[in-house]
C-alpha atoms as a PDB file:
ATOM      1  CA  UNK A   1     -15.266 -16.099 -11.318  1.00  0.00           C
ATOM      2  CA  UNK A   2     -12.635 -14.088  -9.396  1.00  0.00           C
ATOM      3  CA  UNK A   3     -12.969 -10.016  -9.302  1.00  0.00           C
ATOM      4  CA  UNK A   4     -10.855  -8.147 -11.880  1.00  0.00           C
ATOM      5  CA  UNK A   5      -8.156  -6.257 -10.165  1.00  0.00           C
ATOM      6  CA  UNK A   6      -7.350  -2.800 -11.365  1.00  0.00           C
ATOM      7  CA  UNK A   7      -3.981  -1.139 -10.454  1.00  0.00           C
ATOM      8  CA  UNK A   8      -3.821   2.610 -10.556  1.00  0.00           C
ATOM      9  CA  UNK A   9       0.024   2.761 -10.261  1.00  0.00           C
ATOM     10  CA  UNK A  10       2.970   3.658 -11.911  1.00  0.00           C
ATOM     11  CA  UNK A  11       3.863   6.098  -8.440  1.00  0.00           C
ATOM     12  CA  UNK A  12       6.291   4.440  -8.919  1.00  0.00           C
ATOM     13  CA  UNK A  13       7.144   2.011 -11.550  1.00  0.00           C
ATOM     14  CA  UNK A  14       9.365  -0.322  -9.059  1.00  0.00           C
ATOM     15  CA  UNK A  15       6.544   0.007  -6.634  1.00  0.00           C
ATOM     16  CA  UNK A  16       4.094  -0.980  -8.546  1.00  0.00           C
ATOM     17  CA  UNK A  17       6.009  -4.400  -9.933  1.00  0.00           C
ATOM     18  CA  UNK A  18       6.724  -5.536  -6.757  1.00  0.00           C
ATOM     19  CA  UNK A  19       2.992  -5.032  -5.746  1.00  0.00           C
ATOM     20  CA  UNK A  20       2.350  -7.290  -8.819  1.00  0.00           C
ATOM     21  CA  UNK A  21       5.327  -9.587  -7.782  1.00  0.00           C
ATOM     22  CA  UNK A  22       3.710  -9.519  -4.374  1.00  0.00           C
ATOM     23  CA  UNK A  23      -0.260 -10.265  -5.709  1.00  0.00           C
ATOM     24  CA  UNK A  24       1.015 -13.724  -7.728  1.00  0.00           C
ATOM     25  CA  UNK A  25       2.992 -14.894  -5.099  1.00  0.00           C
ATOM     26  CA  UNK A  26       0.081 -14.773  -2.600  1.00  0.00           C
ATOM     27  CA  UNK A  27      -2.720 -15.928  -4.746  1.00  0.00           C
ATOM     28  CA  UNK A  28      -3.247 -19.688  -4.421  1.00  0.00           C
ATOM     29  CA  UNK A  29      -2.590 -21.257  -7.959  1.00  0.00           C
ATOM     30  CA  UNK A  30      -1.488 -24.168  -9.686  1.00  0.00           C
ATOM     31  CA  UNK A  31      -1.931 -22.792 -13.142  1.00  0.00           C
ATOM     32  CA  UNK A  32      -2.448 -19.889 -15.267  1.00  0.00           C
ATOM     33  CA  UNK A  33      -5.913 -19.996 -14.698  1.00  0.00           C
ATOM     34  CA  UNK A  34      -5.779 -19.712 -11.025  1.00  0.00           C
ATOM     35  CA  UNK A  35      -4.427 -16.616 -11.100  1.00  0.00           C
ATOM     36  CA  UNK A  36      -6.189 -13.282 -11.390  1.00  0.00           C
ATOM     37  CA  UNK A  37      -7.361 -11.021 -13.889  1.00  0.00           C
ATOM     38  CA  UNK A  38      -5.297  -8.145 -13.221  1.00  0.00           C
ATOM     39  CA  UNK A  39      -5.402  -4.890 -15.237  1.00  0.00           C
ATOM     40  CA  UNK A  40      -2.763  -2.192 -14.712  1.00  0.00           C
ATOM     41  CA  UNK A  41      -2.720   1.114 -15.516  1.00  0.00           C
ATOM     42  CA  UNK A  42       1.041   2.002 -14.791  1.00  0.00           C
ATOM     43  CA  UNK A  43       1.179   5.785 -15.074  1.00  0.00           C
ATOM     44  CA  UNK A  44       4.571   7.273 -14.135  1.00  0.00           C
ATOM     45  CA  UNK A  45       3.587  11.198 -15.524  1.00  0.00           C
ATOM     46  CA  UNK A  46       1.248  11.344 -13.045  1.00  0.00           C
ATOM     47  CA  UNK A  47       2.391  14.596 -11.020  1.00  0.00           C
ATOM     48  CA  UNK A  48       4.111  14.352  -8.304  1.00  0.00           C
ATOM     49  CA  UNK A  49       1.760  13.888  -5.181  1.00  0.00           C
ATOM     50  CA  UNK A  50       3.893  15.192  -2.519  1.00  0.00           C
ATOM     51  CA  UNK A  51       4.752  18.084  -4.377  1.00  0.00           C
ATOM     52  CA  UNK A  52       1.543  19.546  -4.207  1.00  0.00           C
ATOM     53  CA  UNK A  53       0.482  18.287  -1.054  1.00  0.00           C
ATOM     54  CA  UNK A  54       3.385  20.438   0.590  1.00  0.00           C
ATOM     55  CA  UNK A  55       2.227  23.392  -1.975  1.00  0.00           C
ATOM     56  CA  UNK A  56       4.862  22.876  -4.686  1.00  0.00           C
ATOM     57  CA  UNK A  57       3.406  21.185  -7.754  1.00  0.00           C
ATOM     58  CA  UNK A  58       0.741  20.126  -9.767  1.00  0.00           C
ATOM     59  CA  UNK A  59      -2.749  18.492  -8.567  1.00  0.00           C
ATOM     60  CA  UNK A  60      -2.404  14.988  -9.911  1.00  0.00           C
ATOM     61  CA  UNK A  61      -6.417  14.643  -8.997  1.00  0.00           C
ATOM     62  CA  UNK A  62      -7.043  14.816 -12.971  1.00  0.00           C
ATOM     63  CA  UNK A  63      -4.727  12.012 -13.747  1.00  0.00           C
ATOM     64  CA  UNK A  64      -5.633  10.357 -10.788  1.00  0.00           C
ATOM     65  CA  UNK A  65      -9.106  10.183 -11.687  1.00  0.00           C
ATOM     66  CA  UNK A  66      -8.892   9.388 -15.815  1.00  0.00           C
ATOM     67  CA  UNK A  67      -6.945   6.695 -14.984  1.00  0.00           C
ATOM     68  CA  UNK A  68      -9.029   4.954 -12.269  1.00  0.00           C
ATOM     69  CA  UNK A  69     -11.967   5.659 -14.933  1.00  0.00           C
ATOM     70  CA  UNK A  70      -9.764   4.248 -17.561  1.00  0.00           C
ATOM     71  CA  UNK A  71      -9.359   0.940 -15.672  1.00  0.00           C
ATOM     72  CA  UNK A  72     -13.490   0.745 -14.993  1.00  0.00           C
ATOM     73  CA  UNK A  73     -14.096   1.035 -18.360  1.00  0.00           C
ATOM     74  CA  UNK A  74     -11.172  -1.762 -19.083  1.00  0.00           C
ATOM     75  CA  UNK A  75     -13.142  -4.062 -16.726  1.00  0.00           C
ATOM     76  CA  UNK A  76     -11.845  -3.759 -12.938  1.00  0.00           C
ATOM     77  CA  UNK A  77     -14.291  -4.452 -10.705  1.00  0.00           C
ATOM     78  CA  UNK A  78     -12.542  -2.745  -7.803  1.00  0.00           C
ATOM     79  CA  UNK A  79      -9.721  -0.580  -7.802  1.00  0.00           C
ATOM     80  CA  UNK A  80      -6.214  -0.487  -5.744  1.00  0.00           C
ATOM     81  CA  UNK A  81      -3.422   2.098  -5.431  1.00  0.00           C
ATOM     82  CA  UNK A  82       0.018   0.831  -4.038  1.00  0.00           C
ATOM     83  CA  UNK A  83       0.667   4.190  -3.520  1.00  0.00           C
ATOM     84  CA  UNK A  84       0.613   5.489   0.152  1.00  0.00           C
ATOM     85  CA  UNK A  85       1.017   9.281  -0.661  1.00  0.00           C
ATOM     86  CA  UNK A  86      -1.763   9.306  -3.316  1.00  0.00           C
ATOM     87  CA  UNK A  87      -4.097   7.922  -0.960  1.00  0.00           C
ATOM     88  CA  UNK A  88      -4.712  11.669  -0.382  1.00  0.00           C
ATOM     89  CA  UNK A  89      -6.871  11.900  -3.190  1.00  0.00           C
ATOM     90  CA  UNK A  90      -8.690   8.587  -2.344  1.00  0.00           C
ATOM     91  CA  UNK A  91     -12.067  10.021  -1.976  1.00  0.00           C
ATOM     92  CA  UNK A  92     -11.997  11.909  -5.188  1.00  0.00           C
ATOM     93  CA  UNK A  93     -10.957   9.158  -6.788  1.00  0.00           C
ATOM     94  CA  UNK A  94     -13.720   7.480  -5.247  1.00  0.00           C
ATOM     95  CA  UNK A  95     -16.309  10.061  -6.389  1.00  0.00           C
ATOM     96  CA  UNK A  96     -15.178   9.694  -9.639  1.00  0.00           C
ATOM     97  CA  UNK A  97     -16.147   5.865 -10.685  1.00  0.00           C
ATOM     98  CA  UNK A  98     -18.759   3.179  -9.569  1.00  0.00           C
ATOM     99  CA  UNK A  99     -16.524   0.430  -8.632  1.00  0.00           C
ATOM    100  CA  UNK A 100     -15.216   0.195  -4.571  1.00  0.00           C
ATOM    101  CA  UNK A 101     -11.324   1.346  -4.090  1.00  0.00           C
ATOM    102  CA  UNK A 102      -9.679  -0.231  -1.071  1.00  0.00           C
ATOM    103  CA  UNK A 103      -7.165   1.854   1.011  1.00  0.00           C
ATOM    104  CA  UNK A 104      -4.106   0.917   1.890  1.00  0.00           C
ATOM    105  CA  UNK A 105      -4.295   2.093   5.433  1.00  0.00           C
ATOM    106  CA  UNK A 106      -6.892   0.287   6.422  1.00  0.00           C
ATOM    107  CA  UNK A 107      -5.140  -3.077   4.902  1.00  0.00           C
ATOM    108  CA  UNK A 108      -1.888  -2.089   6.797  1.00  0.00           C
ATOM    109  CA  UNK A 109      -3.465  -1.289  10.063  1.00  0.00           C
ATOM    110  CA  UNK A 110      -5.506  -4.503  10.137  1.00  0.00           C
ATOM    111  CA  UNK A 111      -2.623  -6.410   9.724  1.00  0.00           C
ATOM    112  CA  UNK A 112      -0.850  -4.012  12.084  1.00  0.00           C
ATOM    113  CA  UNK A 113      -3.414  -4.905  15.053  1.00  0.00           C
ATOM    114  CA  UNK A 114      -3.959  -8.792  13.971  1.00  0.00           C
ATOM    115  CA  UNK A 115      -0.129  -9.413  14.081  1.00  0.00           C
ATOM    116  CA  UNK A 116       1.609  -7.544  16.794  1.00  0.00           C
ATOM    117  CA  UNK A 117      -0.930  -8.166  20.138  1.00  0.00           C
ATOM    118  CA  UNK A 118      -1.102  -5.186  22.242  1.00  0.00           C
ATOM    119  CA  UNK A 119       0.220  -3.050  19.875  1.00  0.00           C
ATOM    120  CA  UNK A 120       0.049   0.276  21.196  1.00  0.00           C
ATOM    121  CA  UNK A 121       2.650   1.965  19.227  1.00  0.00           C
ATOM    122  CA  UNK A 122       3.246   2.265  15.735  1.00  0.00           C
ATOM    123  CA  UNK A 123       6.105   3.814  13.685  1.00  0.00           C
ATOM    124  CA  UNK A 124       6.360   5.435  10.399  1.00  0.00           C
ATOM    125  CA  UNK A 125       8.218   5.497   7.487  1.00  0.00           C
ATOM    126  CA  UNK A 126       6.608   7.354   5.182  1.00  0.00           C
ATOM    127  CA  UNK A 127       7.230  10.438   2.688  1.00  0.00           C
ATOM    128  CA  UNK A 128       6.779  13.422   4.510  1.00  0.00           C
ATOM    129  CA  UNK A 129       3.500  14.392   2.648  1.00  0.00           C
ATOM    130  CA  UNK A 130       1.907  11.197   3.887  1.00  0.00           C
ATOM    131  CA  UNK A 131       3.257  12.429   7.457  1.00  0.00           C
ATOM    132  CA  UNK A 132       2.269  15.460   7.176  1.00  0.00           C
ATOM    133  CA  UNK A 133      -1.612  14.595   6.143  1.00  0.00           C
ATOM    134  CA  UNK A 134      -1.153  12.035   9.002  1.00  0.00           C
ATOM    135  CA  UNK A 135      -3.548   8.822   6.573  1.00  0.00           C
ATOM    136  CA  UNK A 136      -1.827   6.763   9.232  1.00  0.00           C
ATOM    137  CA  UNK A 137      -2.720   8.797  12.226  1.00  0.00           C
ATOM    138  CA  UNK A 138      -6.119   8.619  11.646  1.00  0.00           C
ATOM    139  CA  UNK A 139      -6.662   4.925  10.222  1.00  0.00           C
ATOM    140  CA  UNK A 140      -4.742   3.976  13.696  1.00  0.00           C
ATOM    141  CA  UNK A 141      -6.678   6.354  16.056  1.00  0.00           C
ATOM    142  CA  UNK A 142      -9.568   4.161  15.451  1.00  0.00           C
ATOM    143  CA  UNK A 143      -8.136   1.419  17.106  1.00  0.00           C
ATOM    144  CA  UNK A 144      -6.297   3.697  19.628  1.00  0.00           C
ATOM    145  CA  UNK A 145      -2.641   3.135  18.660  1.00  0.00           C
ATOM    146  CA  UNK A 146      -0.317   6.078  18.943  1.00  0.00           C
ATOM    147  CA  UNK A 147       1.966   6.789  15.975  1.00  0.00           C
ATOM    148  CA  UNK A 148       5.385   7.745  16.210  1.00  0.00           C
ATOM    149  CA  UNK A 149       7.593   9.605  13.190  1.00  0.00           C
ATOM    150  CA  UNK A 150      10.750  10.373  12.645  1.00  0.00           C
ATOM    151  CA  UNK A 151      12.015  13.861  13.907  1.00  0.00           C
ATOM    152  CA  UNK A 152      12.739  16.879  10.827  1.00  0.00           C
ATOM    153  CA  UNK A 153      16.105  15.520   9.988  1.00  0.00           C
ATOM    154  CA  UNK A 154      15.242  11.902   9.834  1.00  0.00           C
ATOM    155  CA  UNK A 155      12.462  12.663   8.034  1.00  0.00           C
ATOM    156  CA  UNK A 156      14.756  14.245   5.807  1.00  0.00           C
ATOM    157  CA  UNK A 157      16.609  11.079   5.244  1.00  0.00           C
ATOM    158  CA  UNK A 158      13.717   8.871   4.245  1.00  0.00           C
ATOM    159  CA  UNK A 159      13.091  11.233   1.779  1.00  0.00           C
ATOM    160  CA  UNK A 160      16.018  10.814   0.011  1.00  0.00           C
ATOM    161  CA  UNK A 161      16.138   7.165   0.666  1.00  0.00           C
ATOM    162  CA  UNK A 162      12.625   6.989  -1.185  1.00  0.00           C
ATOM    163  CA  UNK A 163      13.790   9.458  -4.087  1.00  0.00           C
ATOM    164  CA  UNK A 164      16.898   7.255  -4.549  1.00  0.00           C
ATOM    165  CA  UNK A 165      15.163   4.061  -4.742  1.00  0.00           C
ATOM    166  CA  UNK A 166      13.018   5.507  -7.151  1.00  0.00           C
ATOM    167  CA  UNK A 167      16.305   6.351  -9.040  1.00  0.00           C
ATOM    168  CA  UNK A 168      16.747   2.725  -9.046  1.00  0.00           C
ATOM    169  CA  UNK A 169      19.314   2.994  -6.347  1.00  0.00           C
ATOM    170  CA  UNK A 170      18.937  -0.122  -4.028  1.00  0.00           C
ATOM    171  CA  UNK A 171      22.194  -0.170  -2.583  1.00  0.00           C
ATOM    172  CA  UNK A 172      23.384  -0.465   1.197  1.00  0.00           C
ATOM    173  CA  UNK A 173      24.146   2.990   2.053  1.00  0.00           C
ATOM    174  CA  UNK A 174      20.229   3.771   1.088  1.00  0.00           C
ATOM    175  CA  UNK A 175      19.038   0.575   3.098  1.00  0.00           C
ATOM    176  CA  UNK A 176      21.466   1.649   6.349  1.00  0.00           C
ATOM    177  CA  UNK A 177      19.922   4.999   5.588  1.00  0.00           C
ATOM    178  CA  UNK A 178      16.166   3.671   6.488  1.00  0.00           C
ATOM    179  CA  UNK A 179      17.196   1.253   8.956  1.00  0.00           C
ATOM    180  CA  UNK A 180      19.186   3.960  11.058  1.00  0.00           C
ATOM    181  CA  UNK A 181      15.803   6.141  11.090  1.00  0.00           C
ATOM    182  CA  UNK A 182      13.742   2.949  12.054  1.00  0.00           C
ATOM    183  CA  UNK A 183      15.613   2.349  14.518  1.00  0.00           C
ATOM    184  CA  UNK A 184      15.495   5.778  15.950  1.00  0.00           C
ATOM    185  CA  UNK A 185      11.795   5.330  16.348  1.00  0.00           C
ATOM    186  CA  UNK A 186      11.959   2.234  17.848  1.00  0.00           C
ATOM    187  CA  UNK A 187      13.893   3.508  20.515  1.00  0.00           C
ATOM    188  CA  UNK A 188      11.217   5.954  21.410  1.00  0.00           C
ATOM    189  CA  UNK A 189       8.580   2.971  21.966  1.00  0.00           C
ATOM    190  CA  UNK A 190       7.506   1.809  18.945  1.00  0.00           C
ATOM    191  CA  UNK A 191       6.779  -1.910  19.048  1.00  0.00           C
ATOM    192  CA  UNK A 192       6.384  -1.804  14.912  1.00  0.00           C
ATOM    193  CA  UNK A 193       7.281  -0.128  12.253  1.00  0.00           C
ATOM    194  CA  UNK A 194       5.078   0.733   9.282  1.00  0.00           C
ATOM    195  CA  UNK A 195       7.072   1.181   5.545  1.00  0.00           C
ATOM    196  CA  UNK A 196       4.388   3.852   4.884  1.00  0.00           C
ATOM    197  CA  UNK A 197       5.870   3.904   1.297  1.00  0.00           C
ATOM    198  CA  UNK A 198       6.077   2.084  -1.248  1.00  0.00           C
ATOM    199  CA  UNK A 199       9.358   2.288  -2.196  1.00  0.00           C
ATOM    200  CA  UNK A 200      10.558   1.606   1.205  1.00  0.00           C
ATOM    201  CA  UNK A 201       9.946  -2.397   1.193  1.00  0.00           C
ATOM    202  CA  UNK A 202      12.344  -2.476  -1.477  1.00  0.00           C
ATOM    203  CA  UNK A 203      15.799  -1.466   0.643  1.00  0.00           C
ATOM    204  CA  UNK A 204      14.440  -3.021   3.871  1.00  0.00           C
ATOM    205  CA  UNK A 205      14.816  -6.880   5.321  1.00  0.00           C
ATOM    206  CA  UNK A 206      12.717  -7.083   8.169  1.00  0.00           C
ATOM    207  CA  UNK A 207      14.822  -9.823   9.745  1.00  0.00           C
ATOM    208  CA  UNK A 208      17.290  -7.324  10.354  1.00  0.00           C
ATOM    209  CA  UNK A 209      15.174  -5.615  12.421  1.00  0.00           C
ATOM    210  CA  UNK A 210      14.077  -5.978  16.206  1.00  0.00           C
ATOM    211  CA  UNK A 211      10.308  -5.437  16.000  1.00  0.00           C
ATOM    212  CA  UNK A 212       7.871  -6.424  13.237  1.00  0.00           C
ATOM    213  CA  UNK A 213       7.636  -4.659   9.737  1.00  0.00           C
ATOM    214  CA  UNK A 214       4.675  -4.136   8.240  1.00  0.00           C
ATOM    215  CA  UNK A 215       4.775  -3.524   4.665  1.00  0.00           C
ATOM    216  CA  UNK A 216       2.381  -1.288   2.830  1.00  0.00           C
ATOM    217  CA  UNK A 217       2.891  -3.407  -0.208  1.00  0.00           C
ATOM    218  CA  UNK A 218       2.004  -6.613   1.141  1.00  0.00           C
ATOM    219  CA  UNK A 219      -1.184  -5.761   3.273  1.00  0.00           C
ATOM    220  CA  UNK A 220      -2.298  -4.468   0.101  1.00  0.00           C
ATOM    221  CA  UNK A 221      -2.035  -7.141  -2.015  1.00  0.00           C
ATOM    222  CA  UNK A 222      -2.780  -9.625   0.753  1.00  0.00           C
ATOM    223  CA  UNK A 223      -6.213  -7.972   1.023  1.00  0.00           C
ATOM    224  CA  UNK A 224      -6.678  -7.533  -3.035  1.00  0.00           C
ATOM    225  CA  UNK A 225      -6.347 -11.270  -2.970  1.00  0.00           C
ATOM    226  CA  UNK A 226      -8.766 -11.961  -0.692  1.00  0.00           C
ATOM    227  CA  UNK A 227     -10.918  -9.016  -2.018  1.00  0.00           C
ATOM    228  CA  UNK A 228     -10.805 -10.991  -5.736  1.00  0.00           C
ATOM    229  CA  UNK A 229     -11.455 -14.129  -4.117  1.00  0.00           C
ATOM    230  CA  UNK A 230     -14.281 -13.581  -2.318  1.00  0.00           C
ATOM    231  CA  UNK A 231     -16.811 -14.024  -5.085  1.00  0.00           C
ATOM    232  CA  UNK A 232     -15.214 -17.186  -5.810  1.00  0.00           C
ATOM    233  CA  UNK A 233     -15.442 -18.531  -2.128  1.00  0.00           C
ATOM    234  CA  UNK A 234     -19.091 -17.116  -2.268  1.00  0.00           C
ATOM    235  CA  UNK A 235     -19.894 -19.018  -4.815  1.00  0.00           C
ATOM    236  CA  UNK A 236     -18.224 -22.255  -4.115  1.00  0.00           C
ATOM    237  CA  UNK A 237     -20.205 -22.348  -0.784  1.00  0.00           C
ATOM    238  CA  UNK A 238     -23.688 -21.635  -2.792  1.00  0.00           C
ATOM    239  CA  UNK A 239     -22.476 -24.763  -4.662  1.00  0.00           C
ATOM    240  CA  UNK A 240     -22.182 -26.822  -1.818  1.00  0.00           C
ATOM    241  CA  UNK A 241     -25.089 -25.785   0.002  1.00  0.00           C
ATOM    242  CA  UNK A 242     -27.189 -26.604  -3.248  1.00  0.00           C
ATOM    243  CA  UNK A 243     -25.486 -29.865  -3.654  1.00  0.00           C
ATOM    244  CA  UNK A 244     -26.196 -30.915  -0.109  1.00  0.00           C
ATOM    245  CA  UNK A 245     -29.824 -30.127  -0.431  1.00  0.00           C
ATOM    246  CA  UNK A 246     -29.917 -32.568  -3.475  1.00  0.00           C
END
């Protein structure tokens, strides 16, 4: 049988739908029972992360943590967060259950590397908390790509762009709003840009831009499929290695 997904989201609800939009659409089915177990543990009082990242709210490393218990106890057999920004906490949240939790860097920089050749420039649209505790920066290092960000005002902008979509606004001053800044850093040399939020692949057609887009969303739920899957390959290939010996 497939893994058991478990979604630790809710951060926020929109996000977290279209990372469950995002999961059926990629999973290869031609029938309910194709698809996967998915359990999800949408949380929206979950403190703001940002907030106290930048020293101006509550730790959400409590809530963070019941709820990724919640969903081992429920019957995940790994965990994932489509949630850039909380990925700040992904160790503790980590430490605090048995089951493996997959980051969302690592998904978005693989694609990041596998899709753009030469990529040696990366740029990010992110909140600023996620900026500031530079998950990106670090994830990319290892495969030596430079990451560019927008400058203080900019910055400013996505903020507001990801706080309205979370308002539910959607509209085309918020998506002109991104695009302008992603633009901005793709005329300093970045040959990609990263929507280093979730929110952000909701206001942004990456046809409309000049380099590639990688979304945070998808890598994620591109590697949870494959994550789930895996047992199922595994086993399909015991099965045919057994029935060739026969």
């Amino acid at each position: 049988m497939a893994l058991t997904v478990g979604v630790l989201g809710g951060m926020g609800p929109r996000a977290t739908a279209d990372f469950f939009w995002k999961l059926i659409e990629l999973t290869p089915a031609q029938r309910d029972q194709d698809h996967l177990r998915v359990l999800i543990e949408s949380n929206p009082w979950i403190p703001d992360r940002s907030a106290f990242i930048l020293g101006e709210g509550e730790d959400p490393t409590p809530w963070l943590v019941e709820a990724a218990r919640r969903l081992e106890v429920a019957g995940a057999d790994f965990l994932v967060i489509p949630c850039n920004t909380a990925h700040y906490f992904l160790q503790a949240i980590r430490d605090s259950v048995g089951i493996p939790v997959l980051d969302i860097t690592e998904a978005v920089v693989e694609a990041a590397v596998r899709e753009v050749p030469g990529l040696v420039t990366a740029g990010l649209l992110a909140t600023t908390a996620t900026v500031h505790t530079r998950l990106y920066h670090r994830t990319f290092a290892r495969w030596e790509v430079q990451v560019v960000v927008p400058e203080r005002e900019e910055q400013e902008v996505v903020d507001r762009a990801i706080y309205s979509v979370k308002a539910g606004d959607l509209g085309p001053g918020v998506r002109e709003d991104v695009r302008r800044v992603g633009l901005g850093l793709v005329a300093r040399g970045a040959q990609a840009i990263v929507l280093g939020c979730t929110e952000i692949p909701l206001v942004v057609d990456p046809e409309e831009w000049p380099v590639p887009v990688l979304d945070s969303t998808l890598a994620l739920a591109r590697t949870t499929v494959r994550t789930a899957l895996s047992t199922w390959r595994e086993e399909d290939e015991s099965m045919a290695r057994s029935q060739k010996g026969r």
